[in-house]
PDB file of N, CA and C in Angstrom:
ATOM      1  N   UNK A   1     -94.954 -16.325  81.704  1.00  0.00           N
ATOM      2  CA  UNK A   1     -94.667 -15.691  82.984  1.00  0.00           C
ATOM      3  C   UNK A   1     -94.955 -16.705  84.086  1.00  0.00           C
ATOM      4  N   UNK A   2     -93.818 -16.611  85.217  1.00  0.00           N
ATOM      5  CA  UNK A   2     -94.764 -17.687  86.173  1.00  0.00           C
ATOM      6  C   UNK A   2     -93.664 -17.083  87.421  1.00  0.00           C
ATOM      7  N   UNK A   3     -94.316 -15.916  87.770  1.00  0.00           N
ATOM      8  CA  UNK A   3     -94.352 -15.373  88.958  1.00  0.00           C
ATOM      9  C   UNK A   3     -94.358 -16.306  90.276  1.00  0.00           C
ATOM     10  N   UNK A   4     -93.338 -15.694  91.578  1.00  0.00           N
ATOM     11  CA  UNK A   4     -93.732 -16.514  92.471  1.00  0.00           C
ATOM     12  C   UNK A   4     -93.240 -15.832  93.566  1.00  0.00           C
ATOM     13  N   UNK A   5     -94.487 -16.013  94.421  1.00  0.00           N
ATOM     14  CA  UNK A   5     -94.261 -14.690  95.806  1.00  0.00           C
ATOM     15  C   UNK A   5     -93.559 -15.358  96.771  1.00  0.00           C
ATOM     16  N   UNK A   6     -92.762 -14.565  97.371  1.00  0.00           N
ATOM     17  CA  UNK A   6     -91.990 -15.041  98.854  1.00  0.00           C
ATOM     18  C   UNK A   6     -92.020 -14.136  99.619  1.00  0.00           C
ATOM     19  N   UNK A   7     -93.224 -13.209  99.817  1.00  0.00           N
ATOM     20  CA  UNK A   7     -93.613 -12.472 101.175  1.00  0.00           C
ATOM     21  C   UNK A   7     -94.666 -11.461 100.820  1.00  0.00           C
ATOM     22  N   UNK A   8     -95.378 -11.701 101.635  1.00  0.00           N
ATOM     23  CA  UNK A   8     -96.780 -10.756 101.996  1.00  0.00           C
ATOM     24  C   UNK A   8     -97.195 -10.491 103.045  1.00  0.00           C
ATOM     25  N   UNK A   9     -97.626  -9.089 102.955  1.00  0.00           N
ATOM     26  CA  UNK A   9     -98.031  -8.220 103.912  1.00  0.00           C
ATOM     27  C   UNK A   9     -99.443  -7.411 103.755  1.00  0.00           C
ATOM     28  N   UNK A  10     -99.864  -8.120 104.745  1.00  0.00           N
ATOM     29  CA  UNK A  10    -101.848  -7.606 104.741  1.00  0.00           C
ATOM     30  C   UNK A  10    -101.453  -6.167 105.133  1.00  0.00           C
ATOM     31  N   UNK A  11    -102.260  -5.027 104.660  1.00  0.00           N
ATOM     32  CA  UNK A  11    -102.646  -4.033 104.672  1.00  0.00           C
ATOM     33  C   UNK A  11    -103.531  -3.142 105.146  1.00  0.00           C
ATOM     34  N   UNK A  12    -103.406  -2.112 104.953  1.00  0.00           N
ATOM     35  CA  UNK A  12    -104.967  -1.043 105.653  1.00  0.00           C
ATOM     36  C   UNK A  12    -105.748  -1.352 104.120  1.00  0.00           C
ATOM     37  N   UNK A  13    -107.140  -0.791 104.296  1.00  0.00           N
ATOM     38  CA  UNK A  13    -108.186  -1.094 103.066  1.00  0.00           C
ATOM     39  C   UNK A  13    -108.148  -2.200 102.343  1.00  0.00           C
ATOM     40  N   UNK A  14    -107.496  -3.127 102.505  1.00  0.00           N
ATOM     41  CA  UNK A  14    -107.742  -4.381 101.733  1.00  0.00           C
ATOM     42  C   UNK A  14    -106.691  -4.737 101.108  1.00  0.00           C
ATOM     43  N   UNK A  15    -105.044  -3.943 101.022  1.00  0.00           N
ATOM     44  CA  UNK A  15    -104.210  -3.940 100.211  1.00  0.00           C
ATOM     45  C   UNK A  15    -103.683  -4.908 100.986  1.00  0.00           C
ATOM     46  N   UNK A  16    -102.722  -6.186  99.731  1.00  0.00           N
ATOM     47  CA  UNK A  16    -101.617  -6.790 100.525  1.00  0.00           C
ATOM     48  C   UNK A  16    -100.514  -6.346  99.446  1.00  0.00           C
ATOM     49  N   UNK A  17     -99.286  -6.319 100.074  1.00  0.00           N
ATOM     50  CA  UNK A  17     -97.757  -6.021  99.976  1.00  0.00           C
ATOM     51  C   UNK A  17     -97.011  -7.229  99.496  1.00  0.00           C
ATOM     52  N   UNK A  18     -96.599  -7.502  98.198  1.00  0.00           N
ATOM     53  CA  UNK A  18     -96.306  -8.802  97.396  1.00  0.00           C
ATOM     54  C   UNK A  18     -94.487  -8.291  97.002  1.00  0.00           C
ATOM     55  N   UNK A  19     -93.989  -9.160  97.650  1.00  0.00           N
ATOM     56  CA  UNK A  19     -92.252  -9.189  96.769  1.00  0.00           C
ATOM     57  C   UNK A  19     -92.585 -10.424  96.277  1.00  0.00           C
ATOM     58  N   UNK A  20     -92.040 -10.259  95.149  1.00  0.00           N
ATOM     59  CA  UNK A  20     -91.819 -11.675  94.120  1.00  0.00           C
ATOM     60  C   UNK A  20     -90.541 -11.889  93.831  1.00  0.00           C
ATOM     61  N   UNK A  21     -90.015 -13.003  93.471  1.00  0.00           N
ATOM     62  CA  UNK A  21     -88.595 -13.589  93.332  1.00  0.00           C
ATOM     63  C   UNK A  21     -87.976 -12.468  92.986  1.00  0.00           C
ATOM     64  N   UNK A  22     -86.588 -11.926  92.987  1.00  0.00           N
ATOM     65  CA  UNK A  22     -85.833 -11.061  92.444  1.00  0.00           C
ATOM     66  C   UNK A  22     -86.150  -9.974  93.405  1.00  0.00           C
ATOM     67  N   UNK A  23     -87.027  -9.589  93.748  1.00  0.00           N
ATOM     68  CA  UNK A  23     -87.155  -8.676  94.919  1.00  0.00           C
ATOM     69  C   UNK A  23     -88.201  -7.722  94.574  1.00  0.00           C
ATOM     70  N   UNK A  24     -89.075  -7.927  93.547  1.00  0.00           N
ATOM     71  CA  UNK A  24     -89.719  -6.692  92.695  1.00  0.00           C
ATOM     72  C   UNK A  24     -90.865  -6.543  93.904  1.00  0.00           C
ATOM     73  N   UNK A  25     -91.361  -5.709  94.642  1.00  0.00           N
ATOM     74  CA  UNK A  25     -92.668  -5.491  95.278  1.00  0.00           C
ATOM     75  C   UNK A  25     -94.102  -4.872  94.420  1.00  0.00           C
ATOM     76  N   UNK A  26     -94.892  -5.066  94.837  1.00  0.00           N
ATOM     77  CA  UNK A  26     -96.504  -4.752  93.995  1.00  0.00           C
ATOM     78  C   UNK A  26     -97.357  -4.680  95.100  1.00  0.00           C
ATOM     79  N   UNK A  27     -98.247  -4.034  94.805  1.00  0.00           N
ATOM     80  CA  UNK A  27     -99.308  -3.827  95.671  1.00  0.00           C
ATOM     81  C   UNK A  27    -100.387  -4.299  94.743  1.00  0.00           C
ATOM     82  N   UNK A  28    -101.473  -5.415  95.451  1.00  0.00           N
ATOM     83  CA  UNK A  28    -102.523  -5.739  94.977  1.00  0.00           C
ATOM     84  C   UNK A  28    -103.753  -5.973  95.879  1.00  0.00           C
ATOM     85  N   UNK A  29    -104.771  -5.100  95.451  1.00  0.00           N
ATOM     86  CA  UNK A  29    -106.186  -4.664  96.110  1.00  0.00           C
ATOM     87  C   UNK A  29    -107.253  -5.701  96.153  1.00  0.00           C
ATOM     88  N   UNK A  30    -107.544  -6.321  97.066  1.00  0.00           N
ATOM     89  CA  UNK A  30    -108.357  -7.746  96.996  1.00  0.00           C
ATOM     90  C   UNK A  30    -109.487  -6.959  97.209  1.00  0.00           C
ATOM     91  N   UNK A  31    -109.854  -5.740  97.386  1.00  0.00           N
ATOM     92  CA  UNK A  31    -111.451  -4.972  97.586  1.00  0.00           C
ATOM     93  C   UNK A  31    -112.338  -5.543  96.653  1.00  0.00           C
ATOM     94  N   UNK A  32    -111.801  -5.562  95.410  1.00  0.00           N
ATOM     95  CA  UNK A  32    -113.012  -6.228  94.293  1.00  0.00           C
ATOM     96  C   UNK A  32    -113.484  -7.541  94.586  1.00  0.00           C
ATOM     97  N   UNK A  33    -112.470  -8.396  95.271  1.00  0.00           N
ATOM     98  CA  UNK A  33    -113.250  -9.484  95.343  1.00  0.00           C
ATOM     99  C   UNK A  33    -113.737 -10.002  96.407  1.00  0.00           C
ATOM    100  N   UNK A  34    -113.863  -9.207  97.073  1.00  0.00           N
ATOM    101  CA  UNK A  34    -115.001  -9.004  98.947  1.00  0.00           C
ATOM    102  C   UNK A  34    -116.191  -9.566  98.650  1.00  0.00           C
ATOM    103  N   UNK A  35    -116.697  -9.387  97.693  1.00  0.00           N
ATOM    104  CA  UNK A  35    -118.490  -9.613  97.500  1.00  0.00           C
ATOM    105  C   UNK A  35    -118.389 -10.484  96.878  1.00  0.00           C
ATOM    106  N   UNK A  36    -117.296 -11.590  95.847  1.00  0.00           N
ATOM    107  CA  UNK A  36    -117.440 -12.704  95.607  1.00  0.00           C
ATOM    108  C   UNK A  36    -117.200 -14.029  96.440  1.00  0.00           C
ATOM    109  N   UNK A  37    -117.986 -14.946  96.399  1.00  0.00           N
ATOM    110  CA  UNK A  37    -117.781 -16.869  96.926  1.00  0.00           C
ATOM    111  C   UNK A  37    -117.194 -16.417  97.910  1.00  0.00           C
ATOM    112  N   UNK A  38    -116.163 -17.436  98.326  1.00  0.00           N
ATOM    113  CA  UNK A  38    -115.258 -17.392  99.494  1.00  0.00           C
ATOM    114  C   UNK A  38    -114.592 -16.173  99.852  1.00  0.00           C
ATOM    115  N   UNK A  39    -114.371 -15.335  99.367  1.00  0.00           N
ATOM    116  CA  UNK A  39    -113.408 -14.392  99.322  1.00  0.00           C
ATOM    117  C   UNK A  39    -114.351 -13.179 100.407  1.00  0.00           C
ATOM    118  N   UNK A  40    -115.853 -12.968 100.840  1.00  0.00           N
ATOM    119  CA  UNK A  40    -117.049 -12.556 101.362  1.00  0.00           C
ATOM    120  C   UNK A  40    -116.051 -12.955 102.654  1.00  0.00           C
ATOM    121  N   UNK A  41    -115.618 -13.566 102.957  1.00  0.00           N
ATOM    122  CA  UNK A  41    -115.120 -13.822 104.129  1.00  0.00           C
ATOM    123  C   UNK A  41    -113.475 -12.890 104.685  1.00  0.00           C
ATOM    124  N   UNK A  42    -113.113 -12.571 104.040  1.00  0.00           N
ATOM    125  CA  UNK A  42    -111.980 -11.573 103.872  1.00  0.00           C
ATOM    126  C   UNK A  42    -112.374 -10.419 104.334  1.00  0.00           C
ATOM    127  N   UNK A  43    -113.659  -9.683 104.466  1.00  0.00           N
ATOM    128  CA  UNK A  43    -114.150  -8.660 104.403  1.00  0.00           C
ATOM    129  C   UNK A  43    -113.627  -8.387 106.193  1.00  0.00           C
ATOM    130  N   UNK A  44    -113.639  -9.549 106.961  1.00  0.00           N
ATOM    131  CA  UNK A  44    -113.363  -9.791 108.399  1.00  0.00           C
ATOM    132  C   UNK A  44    -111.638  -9.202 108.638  1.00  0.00           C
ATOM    133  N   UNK A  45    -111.705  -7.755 109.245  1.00  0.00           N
ATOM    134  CA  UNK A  45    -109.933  -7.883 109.160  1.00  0.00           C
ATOM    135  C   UNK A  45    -108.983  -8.928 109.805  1.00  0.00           C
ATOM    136  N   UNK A  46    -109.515 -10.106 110.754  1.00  0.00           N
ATOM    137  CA  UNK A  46    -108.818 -10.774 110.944  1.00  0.00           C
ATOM    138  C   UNK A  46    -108.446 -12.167 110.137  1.00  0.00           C
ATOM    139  N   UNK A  47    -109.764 -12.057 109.497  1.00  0.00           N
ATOM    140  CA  UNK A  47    -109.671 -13.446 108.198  1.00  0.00           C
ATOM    141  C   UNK A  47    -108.681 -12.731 107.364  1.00  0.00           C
ATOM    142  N   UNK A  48    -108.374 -11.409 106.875  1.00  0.00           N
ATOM    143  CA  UNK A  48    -107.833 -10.690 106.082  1.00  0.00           C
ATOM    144  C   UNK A  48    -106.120 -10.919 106.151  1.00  0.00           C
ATOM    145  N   UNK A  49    -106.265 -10.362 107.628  1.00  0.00           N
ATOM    146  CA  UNK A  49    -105.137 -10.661 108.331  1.00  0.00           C
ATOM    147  C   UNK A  49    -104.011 -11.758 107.932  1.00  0.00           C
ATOM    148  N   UNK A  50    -104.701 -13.344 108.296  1.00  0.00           N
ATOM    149  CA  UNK A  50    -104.282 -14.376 108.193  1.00  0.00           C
ATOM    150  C   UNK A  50    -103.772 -14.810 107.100  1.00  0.00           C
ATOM    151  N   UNK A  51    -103.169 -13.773 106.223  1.00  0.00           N
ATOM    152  CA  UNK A  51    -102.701 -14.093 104.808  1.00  0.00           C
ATOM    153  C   UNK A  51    -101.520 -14.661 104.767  1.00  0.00           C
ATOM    154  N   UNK A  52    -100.876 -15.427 104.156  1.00  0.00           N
ATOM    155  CA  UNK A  52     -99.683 -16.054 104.353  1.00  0.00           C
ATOM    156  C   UNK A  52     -98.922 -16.492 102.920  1.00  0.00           C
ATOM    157  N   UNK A  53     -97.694 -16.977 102.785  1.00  0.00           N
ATOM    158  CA  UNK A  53     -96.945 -17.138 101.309  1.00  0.00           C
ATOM    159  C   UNK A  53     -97.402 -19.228 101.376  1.00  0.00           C
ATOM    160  N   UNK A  54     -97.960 -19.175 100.306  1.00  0.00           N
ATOM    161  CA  UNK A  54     -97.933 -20.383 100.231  1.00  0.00           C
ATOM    162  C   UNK A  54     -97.619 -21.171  98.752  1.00  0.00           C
ATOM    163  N   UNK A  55     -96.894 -22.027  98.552  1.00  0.00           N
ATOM    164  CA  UNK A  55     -96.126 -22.493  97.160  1.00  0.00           C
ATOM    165  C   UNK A  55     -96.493 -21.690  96.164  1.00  0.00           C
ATOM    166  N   UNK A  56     -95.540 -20.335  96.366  1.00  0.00           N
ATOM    167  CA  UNK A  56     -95.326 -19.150  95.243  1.00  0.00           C
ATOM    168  C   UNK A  56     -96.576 -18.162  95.221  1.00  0.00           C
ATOM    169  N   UNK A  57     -97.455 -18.112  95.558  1.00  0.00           N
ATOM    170  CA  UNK A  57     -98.865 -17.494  96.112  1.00  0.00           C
ATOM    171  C   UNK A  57     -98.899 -17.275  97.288  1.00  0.00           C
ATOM    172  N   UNK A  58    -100.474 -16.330  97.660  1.00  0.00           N
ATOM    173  CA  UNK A  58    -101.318 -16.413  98.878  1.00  0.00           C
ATOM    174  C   UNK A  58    -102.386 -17.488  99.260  1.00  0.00           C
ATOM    175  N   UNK A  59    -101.912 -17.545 100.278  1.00  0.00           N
ATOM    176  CA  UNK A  59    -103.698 -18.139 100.861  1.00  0.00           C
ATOM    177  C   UNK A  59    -103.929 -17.998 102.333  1.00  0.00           C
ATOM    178  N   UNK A  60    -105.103 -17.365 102.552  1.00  0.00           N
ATOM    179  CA  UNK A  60    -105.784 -17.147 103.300  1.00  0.00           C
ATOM    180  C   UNK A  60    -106.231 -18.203 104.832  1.00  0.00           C
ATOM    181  N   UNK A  61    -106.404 -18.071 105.929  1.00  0.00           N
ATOM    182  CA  UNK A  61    -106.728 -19.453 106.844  1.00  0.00           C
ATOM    183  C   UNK A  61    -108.056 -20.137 106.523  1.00  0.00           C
ATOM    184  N   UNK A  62    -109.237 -19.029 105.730  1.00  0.00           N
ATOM    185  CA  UNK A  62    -110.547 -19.811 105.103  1.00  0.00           C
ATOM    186  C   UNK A  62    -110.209 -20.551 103.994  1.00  0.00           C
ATOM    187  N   UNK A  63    -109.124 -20.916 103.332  1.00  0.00           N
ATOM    188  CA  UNK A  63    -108.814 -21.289 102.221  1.00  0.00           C
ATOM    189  C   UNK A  63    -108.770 -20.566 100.876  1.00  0.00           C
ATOM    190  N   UNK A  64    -109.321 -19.383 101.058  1.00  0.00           N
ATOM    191  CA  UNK A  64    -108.824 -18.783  99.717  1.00  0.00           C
ATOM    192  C   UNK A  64    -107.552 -18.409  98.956  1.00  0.00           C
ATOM    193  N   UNK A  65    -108.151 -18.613  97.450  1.00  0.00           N
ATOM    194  CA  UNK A  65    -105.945 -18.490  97.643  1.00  0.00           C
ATOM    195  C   UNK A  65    -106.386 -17.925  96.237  1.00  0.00           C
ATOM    196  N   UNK A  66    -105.345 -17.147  95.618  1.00  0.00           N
ATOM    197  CA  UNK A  66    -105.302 -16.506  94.063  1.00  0.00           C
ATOM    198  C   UNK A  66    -103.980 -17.187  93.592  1.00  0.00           C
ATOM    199  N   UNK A  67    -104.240 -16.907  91.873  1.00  0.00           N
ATOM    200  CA  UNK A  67    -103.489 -17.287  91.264  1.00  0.00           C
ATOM    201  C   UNK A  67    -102.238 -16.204  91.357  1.00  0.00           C
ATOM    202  N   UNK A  68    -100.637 -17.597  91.101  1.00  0.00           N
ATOM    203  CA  UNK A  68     -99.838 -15.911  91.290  1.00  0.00           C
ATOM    204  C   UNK A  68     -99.622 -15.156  89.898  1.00  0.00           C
ATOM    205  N   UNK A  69    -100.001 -15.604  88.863  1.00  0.00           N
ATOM    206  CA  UNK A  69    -100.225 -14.201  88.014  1.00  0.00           C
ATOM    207  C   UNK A  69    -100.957 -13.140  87.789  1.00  0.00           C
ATOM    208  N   UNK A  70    -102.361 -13.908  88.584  1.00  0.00           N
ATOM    209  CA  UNK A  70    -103.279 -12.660  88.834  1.00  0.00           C
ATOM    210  C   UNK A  70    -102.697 -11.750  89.732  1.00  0.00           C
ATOM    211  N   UNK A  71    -102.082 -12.258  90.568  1.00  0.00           N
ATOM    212  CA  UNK A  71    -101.573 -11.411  92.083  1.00  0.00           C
ATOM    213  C   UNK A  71    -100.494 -10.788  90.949  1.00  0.00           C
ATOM    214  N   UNK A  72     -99.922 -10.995  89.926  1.00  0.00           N
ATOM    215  CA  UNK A  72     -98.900 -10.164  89.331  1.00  0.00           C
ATOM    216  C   UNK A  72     -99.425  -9.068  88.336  1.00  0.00           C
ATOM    217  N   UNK A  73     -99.874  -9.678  87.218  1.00  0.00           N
ATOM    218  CA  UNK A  73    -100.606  -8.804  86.299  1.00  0.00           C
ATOM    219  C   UNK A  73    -101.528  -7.686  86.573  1.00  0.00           C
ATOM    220  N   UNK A  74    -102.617  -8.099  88.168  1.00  0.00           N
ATOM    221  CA  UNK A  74    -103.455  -6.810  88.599  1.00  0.00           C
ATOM    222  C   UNK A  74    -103.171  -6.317  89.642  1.00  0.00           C
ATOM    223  N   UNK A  75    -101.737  -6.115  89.905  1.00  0.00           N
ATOM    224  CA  UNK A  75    -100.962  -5.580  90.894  1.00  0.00           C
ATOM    225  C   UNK A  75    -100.151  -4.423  90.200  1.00  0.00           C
ATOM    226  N   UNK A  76     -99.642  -2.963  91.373  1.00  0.00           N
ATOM    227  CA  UNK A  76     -98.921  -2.156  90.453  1.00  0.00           C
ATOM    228  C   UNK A  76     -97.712  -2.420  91.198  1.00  0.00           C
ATOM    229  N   UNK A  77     -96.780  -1.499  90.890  1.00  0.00           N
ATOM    230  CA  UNK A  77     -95.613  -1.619  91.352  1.00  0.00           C
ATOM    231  C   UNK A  77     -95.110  -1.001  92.501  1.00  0.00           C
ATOM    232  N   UNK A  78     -94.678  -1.118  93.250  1.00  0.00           N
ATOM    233  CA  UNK A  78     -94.721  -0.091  94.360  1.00  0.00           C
ATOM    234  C   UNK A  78     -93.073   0.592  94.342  1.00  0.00           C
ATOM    235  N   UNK A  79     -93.068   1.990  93.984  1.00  0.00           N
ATOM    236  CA  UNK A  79     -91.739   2.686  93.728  1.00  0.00           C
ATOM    237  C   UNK A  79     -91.113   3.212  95.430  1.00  0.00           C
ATOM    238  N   UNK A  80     -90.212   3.926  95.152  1.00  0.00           N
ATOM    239  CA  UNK A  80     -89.287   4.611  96.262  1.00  0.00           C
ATOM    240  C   UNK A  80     -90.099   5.261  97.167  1.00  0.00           C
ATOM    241  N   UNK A  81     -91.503   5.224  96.682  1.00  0.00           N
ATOM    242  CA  UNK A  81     -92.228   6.381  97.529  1.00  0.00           C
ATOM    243  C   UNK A  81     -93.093   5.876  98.433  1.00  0.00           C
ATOM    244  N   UNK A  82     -93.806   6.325  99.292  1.00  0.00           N
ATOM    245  CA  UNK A  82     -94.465   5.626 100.680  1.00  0.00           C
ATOM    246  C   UNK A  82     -96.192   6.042  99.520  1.00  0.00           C
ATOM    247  N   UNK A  83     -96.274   4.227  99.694  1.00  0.00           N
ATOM    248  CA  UNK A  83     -97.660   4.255  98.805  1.00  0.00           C
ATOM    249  C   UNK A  83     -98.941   4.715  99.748  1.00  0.00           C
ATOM    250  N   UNK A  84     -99.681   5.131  99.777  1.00  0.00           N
ATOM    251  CA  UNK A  84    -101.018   5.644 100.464  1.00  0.00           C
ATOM    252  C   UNK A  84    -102.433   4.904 100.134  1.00  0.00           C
ATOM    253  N   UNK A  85    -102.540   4.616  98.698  1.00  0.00           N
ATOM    254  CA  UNK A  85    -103.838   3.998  98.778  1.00  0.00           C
ATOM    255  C   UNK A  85    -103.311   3.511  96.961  1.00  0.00           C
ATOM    256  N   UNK A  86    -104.940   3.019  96.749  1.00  0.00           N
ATOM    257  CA  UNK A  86    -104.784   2.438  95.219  1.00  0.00           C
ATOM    258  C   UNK A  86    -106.045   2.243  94.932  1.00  0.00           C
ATOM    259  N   UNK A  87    -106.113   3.093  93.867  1.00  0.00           N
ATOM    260  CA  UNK A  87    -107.606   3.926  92.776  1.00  0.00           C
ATOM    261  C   UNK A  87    -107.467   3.127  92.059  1.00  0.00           C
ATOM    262  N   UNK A  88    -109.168   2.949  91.659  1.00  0.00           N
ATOM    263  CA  UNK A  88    -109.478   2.143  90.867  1.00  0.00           C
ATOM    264  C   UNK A  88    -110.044   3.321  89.673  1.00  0.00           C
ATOM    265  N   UNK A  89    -110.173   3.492  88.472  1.00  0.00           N
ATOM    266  CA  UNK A  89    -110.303   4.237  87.698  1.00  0.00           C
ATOM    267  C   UNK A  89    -111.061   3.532  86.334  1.00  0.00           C
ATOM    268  N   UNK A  90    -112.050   3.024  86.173  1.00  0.00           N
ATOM    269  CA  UNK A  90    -112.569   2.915  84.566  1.00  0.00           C
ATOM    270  C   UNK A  90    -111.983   1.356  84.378  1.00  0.00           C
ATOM    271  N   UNK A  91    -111.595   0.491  85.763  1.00  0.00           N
ATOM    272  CA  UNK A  91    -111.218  -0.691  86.100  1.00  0.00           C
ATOM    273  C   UNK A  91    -109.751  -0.870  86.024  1.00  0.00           C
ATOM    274  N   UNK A  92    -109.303  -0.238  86.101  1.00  0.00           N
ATOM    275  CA  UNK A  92    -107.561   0.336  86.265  1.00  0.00           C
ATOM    276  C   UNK A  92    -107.093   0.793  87.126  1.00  0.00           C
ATOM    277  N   UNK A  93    -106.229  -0.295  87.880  1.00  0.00           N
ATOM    278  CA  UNK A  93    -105.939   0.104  89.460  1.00  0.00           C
ATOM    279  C   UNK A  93    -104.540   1.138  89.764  1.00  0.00           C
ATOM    280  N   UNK A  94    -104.289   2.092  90.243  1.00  0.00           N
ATOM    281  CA  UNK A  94    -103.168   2.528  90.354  1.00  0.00           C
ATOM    282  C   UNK A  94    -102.625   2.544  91.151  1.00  0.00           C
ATOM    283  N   UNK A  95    -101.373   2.994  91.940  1.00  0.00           N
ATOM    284  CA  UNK A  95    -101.214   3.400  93.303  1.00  0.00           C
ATOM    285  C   UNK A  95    -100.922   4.600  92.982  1.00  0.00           C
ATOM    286  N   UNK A  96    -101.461   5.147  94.459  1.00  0.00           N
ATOM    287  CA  UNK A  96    -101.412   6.980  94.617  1.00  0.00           C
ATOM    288  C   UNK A  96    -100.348   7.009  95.836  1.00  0.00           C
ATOM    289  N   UNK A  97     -99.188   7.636  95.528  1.00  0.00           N
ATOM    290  CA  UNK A  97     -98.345   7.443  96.529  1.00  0.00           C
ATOM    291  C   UNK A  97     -97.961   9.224  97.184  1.00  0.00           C
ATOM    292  N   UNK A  98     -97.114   9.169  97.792  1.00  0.00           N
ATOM    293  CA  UNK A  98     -96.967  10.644  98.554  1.00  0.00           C
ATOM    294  C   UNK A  98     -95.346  10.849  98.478  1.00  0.00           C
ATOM    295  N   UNK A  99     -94.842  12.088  98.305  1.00  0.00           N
ATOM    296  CA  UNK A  99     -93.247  11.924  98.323  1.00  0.00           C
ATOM    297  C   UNK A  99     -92.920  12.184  99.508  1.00  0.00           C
ATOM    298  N   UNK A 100     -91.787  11.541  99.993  1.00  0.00           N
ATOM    299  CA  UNK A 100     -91.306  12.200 101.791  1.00  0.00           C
ATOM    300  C   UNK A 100     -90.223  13.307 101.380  1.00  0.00           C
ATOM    301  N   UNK A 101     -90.754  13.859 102.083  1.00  0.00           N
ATOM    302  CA  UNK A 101     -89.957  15.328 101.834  1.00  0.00           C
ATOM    303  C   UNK A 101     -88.645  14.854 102.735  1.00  0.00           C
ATOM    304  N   UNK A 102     -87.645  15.526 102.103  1.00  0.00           N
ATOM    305  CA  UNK A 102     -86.381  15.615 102.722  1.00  0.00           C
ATOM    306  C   UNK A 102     -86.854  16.058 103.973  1.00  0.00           C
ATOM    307  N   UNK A 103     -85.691  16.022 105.263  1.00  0.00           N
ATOM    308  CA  UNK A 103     -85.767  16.258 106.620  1.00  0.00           C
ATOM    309  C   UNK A 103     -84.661  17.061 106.250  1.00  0.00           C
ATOM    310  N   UNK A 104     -84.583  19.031 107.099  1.00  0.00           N
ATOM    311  CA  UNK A 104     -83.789  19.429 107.041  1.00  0.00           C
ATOM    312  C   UNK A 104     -82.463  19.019 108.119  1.00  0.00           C
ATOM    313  N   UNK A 105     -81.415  19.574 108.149  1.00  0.00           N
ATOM    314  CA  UNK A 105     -80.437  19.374 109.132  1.00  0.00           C
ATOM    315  C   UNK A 105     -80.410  20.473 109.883  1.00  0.00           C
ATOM    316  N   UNK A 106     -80.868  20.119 111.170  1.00  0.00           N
ATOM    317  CA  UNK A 106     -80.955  20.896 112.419  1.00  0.00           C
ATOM    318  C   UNK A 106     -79.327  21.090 112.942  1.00  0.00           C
ATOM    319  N   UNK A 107     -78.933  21.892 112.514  1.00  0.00           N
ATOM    320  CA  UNK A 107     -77.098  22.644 113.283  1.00  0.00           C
ATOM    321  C   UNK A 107     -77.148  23.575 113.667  1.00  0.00           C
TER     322      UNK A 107
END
């Protein structure tokens, strides 16, 4: 596998927003790694912020950067539906998403 991102989008709670070649999107939760090394610095929403696509990956303006298969493999998928958050469960991340209800037609 050798995944490679071409756009990200920092998030509410720690989530960033990953399309990878072909167009597939994922959502992946950097919360776990707040309390490790460099990454303690992320915890700042504007260090958070500063996330950017860099040769097929992220990296950060403190220099942190992940691998892009980690960013693939512990990422879920993000479907048709407007995602809301992402549970961690017994170390198994999911996304919990919400359906948009149809809008009726006002005539």
């Amino acid at each position: 596998m050798n995944p490679r991102v071409v756009k990200v989008k920092a998030g509410q709670d720690h989530l960033l927003k990953l399309t990878f070649e072909g167009g597939e999107e994922r959502l992946f939760n950097v919360k776990p790694l707040l309390n490790k090394g460099i990454f303690k610095a992320l915890k700042d929403p504007k260090a958070f912020n500063s996330v950017k696509v860099s040769y097929g990956t992220v990296e950060w303006k403190g220099g942190q950067d992940l691998c892009p298969d980690t960013l693939y493999e512990d990422s879920v998928p993000v479907s048709g539906r407007s995602v809301v958050a992402v549970r961690e469960s017994r170390g198994v991340y999911k996304a919990v998403s919400k359906v948009k209800k149809p809008t009726k037609d006002k005539r």
